[in-house]
PDB file of N, CA and C in Angstrom:
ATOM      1  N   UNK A   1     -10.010 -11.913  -5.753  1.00  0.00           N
ATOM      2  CA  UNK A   1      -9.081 -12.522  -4.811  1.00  0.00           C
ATOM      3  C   UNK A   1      -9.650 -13.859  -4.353  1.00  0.00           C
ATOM      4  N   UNK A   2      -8.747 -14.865  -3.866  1.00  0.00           N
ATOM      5  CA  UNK A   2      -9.179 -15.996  -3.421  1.00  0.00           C
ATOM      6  C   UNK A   2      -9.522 -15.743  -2.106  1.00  0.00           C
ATOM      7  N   UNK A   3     -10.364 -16.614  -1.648  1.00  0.00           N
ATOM      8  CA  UNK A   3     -10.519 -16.876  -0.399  1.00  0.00           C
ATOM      9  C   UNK A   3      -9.614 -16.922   0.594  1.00  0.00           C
ATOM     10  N   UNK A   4      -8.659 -17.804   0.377  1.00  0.00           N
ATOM     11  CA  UNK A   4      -7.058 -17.211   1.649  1.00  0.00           C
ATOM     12  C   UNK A   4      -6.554 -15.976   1.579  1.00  0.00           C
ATOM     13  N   UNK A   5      -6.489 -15.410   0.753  1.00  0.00           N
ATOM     14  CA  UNK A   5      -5.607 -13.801   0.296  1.00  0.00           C
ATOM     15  C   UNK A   5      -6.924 -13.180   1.047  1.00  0.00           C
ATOM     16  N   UNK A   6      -8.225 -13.468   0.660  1.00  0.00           N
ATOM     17  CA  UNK A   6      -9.148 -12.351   1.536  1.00  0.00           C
ATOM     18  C   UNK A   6      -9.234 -12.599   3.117  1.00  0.00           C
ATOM     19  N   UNK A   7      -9.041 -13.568   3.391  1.00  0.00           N
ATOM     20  CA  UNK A   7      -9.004 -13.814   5.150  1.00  0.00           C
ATOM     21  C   UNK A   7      -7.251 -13.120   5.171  1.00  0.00           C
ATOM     22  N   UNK A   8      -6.605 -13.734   4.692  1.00  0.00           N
ATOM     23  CA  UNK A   8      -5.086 -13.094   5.137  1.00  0.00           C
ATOM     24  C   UNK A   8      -5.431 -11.156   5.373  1.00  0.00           C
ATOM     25  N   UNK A   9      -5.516 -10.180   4.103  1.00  0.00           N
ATOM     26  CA  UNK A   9      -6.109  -8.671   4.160  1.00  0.00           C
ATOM     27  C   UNK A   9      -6.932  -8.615   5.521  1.00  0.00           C
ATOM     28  N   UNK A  10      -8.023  -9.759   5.759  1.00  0.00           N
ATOM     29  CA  UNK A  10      -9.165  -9.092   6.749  1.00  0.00           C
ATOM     30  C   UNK A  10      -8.356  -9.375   8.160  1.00  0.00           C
ATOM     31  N   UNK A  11      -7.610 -10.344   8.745  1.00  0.00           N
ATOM     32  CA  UNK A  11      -6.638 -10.495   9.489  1.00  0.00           C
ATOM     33  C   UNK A  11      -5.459  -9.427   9.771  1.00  0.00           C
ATOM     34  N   UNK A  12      -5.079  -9.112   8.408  1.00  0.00           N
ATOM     35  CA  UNK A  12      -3.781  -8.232   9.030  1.00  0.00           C
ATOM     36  C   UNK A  12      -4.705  -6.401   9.134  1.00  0.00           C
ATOM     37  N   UNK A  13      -6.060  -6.156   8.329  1.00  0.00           N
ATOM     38  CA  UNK A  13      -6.436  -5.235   8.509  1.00  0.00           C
ATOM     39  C   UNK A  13      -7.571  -4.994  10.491  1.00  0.00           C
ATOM     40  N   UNK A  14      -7.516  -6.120  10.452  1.00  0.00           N
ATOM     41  CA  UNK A  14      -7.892  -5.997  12.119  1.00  0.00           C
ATOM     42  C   UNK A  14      -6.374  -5.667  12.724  1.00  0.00           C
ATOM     43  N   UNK A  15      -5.491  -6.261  12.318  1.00  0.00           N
ATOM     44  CA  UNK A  15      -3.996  -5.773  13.404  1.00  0.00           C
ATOM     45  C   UNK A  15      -3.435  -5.167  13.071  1.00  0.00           C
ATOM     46  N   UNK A  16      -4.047  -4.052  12.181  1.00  0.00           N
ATOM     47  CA  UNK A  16      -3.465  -2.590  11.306  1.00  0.00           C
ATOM     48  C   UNK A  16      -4.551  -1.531  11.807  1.00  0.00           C
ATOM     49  N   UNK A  17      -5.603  -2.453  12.475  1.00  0.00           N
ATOM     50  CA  UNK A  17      -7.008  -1.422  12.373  1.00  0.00           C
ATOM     51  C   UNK A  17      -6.290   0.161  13.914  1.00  0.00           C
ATOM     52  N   UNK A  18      -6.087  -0.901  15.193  1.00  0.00           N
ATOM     53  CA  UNK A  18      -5.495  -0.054  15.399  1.00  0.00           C
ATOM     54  C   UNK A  18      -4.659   1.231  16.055  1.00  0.00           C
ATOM     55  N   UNK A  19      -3.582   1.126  14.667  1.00  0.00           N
ATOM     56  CA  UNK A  19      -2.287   1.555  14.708  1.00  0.00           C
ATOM     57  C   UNK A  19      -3.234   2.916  13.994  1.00  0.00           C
ATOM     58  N   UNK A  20      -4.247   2.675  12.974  1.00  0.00           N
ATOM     59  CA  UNK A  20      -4.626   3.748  12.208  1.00  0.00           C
ATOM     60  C   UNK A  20      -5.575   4.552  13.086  1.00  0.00           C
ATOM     61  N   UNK A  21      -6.250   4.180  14.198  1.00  0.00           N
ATOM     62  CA  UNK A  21      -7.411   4.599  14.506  1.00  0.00           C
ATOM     63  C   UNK A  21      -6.333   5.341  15.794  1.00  0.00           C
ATOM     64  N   UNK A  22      -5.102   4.627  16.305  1.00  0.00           N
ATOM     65  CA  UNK A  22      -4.363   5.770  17.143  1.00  0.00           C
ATOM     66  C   UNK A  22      -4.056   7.213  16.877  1.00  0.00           C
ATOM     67  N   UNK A  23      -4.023   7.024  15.887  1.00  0.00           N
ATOM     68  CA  UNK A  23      -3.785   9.103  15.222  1.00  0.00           C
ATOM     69  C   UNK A  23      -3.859   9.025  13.676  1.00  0.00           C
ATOM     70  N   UNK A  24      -4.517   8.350  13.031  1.00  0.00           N
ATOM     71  CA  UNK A  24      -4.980   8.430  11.689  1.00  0.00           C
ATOM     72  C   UNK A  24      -3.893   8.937  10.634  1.00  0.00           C
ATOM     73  N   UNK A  25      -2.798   8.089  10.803  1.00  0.00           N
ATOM     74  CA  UNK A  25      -1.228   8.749  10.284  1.00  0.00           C
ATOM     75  C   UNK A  25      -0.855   7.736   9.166  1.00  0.00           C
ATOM     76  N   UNK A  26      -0.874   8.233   7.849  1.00  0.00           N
ATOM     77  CA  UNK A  26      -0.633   6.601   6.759  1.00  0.00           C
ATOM     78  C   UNK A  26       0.219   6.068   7.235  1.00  0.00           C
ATOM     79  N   UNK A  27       1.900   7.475   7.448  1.00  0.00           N
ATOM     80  CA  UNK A  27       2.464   6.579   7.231  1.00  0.00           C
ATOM     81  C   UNK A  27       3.160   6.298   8.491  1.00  0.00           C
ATOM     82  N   UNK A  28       2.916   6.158   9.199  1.00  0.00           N
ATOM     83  CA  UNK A  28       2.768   5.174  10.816  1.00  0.00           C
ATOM     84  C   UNK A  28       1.914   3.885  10.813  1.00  0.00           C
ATOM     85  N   UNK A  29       0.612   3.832   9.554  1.00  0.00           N
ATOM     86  CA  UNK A  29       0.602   2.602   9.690  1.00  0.00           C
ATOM     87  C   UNK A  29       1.302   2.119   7.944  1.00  0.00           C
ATOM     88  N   UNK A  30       1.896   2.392   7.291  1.00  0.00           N
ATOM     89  CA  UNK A  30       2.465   1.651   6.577  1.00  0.00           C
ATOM     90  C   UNK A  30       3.658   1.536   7.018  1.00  0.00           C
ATOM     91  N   UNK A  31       4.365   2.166   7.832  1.00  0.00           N
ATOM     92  CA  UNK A  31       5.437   1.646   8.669  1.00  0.00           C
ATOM     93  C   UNK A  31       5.352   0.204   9.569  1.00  0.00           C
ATOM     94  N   UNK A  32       3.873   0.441   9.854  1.00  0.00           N
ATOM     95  CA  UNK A  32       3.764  -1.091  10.828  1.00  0.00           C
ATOM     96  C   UNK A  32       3.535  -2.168   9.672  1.00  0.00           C
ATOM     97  N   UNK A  33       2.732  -1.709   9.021  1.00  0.00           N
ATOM     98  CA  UNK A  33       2.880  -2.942   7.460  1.00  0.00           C
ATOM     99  C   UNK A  33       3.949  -3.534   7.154  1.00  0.00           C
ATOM    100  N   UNK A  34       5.068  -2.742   7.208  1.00  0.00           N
ATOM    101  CA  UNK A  34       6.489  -2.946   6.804  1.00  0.00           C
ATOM    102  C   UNK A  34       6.768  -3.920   7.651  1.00  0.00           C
ATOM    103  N   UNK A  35       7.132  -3.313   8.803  1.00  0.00           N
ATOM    104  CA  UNK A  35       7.271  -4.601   9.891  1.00  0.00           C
ATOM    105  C   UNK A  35       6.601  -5.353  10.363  1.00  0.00           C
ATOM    106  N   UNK A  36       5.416  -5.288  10.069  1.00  0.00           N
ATOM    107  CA  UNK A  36       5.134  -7.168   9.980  1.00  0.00           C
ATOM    108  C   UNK A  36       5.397  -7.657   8.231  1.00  0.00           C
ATOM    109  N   UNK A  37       5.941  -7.391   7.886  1.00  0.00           N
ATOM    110  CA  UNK A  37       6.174  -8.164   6.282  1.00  0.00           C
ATOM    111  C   UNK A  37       4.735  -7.740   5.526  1.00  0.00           C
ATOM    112  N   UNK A  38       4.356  -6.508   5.255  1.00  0.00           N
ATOM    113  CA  UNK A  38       2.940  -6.642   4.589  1.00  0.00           C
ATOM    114  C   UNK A  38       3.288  -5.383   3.612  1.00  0.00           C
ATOM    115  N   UNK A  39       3.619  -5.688   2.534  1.00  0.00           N
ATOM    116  CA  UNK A  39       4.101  -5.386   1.242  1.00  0.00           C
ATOM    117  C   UNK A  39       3.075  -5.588   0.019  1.00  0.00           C
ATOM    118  N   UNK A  40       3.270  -4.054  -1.089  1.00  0.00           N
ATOM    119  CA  UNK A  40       2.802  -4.601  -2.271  1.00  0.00           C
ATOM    120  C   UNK A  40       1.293  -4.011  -2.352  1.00  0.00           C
ATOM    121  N   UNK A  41       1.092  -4.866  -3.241  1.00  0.00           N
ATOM    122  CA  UNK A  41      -0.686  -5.266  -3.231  1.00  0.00           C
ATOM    123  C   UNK A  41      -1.179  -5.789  -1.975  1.00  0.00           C
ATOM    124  N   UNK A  42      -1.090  -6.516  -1.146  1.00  0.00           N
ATOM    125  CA  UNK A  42      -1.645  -6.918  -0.260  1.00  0.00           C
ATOM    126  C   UNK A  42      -1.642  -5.430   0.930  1.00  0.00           C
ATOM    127  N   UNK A  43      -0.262  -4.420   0.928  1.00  0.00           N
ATOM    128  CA  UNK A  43      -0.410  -3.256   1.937  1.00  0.00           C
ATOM    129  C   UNK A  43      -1.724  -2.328   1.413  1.00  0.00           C
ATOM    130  N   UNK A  44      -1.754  -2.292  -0.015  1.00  0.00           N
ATOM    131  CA  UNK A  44      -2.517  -1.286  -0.537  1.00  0.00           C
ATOM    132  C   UNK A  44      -3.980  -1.695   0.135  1.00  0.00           C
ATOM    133  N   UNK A  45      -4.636  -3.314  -0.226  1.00  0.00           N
ATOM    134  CA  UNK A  45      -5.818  -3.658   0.084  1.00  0.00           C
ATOM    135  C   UNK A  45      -5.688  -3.114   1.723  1.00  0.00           C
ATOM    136  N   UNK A  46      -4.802  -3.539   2.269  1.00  0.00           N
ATOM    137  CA  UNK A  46      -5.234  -3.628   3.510  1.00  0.00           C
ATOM    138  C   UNK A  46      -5.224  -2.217   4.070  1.00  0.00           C
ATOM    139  N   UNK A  47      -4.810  -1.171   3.635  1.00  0.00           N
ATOM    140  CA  UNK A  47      -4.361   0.014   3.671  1.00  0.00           C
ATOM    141  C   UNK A  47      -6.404   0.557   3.422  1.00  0.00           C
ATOM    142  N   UNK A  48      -6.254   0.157   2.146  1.00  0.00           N
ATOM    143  CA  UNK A  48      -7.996   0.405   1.787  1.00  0.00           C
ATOM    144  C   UNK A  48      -9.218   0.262   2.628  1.00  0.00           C
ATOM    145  N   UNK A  49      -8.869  -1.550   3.421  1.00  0.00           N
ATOM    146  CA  UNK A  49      -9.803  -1.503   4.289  1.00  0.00           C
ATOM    147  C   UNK A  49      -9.654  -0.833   5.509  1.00  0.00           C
ATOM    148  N   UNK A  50      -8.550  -1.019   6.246  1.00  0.00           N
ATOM    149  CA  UNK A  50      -8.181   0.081   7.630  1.00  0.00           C
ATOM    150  C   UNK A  50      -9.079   1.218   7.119  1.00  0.00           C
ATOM    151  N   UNK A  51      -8.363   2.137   6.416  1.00  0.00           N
ATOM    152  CA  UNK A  51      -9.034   3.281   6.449  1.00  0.00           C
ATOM    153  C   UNK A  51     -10.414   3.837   5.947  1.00  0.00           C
ATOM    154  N   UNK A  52     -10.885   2.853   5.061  1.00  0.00           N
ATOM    155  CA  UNK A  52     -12.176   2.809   4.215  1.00  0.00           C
ATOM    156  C   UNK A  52     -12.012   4.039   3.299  1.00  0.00           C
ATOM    157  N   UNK A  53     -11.238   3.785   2.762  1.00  0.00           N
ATOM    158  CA  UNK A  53     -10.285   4.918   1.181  1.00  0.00           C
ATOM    159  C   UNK A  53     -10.868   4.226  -0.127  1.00  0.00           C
ATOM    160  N   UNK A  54     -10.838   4.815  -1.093  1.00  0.00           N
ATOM    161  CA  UNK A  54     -10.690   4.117  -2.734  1.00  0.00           C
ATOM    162  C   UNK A  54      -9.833   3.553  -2.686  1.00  0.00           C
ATOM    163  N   UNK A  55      -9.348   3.145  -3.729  1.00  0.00           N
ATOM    164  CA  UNK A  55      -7.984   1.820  -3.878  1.00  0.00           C
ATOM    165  C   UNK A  55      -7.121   3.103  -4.344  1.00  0.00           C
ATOM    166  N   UNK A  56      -7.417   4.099  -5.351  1.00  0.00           N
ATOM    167  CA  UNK A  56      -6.260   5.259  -5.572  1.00  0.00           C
ATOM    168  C   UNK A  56      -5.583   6.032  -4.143  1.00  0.00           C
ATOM    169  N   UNK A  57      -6.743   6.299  -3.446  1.00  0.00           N
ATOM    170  CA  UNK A  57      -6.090   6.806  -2.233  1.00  0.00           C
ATOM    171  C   UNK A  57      -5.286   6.269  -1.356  1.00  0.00           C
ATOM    172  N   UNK A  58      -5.457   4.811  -1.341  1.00  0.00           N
ATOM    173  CA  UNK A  58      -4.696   3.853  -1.074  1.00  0.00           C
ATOM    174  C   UNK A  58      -3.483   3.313  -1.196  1.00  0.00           C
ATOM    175  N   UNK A  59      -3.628   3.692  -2.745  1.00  0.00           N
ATOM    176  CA  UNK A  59      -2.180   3.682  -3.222  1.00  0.00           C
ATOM    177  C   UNK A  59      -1.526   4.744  -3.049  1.00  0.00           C
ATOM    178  N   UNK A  60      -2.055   6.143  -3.054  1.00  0.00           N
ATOM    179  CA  UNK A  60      -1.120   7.015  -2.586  1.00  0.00           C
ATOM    180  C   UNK A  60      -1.003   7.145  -1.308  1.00  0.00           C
ATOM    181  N   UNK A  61      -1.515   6.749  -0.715  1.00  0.00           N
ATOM    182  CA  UNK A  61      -0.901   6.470   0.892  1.00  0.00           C
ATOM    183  C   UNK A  61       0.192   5.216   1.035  1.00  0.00           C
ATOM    184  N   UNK A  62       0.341   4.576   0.350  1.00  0.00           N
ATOM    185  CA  UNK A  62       1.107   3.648   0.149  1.00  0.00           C
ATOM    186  C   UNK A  62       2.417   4.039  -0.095  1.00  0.00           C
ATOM    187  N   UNK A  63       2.178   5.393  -1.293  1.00  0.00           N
ATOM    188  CA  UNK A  63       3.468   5.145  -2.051  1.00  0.00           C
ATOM    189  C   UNK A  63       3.961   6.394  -1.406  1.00  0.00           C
ATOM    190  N   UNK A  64       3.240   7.448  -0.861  1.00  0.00           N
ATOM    191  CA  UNK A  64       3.768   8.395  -0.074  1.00  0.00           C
ATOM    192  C   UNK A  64       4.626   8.507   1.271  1.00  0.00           C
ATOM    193  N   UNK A  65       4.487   7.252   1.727  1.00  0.00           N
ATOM    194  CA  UNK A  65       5.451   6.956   2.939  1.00  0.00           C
ATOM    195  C   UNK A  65       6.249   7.358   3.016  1.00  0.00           C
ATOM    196  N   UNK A  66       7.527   7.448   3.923  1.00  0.00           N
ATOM    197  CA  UNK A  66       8.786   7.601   3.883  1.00  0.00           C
ATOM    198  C   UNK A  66       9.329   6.114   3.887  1.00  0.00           C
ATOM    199  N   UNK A  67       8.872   5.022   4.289  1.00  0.00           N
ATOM    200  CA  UNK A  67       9.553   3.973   4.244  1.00  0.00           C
ATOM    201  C   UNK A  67       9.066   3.128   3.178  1.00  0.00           C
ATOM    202  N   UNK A  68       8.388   3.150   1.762  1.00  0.00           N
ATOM    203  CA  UNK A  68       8.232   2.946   1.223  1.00  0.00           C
ATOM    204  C   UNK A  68       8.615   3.725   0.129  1.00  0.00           C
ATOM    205  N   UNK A  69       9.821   4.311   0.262  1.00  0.00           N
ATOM    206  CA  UNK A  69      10.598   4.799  -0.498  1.00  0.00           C
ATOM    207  C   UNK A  69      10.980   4.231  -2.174  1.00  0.00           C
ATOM    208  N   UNK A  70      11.352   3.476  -1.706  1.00  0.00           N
ATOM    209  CA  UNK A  70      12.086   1.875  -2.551  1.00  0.00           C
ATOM    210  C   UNK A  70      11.121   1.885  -3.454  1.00  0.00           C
ATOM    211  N   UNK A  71       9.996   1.083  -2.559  1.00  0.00           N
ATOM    212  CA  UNK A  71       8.718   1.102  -3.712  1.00  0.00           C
ATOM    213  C   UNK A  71       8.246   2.454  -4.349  1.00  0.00           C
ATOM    214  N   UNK A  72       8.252   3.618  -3.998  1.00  0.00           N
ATOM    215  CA  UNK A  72       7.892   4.565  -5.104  1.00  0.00           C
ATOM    216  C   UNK A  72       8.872   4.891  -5.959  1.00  0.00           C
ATOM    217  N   UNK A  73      10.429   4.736  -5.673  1.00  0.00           N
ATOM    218  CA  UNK A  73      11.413   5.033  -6.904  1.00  0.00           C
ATOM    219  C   UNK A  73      10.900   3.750  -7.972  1.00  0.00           C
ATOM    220  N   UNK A  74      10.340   2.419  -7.706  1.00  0.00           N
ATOM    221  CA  UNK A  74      10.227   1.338  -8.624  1.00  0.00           C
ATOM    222  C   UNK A  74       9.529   1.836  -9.264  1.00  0.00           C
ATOM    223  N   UNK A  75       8.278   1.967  -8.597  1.00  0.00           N
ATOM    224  CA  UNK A  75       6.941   2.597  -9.443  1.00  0.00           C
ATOM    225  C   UNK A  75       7.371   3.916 -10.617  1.00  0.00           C
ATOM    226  N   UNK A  76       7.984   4.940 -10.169  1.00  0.00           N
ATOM    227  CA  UNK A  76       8.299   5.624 -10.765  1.00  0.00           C
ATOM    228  C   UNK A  76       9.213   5.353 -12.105  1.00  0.00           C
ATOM    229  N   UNK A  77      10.399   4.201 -11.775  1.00  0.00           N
ATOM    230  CA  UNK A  77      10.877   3.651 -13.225  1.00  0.00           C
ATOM    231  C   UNK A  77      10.327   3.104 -13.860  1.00  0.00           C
ATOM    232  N   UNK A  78       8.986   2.145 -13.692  1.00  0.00           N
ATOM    233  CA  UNK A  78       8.503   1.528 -14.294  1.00  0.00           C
ATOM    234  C   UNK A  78       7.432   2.983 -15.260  1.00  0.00           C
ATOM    235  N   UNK A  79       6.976   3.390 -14.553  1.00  0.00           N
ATOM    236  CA  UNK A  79       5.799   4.274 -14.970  1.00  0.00           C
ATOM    237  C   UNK A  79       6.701   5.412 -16.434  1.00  0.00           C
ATOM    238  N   UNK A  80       8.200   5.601 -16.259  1.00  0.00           N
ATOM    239  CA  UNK A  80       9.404   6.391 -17.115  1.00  0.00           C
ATOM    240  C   UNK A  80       9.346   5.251 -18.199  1.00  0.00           C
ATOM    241  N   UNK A  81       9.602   4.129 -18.273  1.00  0.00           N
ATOM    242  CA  UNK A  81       9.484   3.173 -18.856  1.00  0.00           C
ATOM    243  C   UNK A  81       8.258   2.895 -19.709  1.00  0.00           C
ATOM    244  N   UNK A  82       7.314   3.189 -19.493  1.00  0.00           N
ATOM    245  CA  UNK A  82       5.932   3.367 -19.789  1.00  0.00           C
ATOM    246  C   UNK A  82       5.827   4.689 -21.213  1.00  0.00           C
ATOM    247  N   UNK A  83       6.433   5.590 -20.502  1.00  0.00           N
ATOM    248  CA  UNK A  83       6.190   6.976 -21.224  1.00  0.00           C
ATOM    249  C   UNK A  83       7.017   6.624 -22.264  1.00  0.00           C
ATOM    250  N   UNK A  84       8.378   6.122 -21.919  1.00  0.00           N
ATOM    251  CA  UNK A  84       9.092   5.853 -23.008  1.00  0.00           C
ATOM    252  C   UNK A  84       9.150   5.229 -24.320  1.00  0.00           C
ATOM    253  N   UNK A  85       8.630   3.639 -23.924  1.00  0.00           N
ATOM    254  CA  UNK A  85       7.984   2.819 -24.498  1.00  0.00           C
ATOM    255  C   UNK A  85       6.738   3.863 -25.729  1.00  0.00           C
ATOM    256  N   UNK A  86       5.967   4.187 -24.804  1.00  0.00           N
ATOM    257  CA  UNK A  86       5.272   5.130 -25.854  1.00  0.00           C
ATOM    258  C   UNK A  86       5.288   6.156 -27.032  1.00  0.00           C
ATOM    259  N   UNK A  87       6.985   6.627 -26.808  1.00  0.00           N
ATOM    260  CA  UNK A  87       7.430   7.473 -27.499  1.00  0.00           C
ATOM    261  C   UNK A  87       8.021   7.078 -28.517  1.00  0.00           C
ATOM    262  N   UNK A  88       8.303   5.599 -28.780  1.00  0.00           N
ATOM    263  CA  UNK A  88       8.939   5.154 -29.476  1.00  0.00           C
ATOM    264  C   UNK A  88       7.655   4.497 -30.520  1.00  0.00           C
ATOM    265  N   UNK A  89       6.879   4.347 -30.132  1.00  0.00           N
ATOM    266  CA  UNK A  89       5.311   4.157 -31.208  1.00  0.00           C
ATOM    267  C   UNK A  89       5.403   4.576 -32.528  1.00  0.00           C
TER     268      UNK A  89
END
């Protein structure tokens, strides 16, 4: 990561730090991610550092939300897409 993208993560993971440390709930703080606009790759990192997780656990706290819905049906077509692609080999 560049240098701005890593101050931006260490910034929004101090004003994510905490929402997580209030009752240690993903998805209460990927709900607050949401509303401040913190989407994607950048929720996952910051998701990682708040909680001090692997990046997998991260992502499944990510994608397990309820308001990150959206994003796990994507993930999920893309990943069908994947299998598919393969089958056709």
């Amino acid at each position: 990561m560049d240098a701005e993208r890593t101050a931006r993560i260490a910034a929004l993971a101090a004003t994510a730090g905490p929402v997580w440390a209030e009752n240690h709930d993903g998805s209460a703080l990927q709900a607050f991610l949401k509303e401040i606009g913190c989407d994607g790759v950048d929720a996952v990192m910051v998701t990682r550092q708040v909680v001090g997780c692997s990046l997998g656990e991260a992502q499944e706290m990510f994608l397990a939300a309820p308001c990150r819905a959206a994003e796990l049906a994507s993930h999920n077509a893309f990943m069908e897409g994947l299998e598919r692609a393969q089958g056709d080999l």
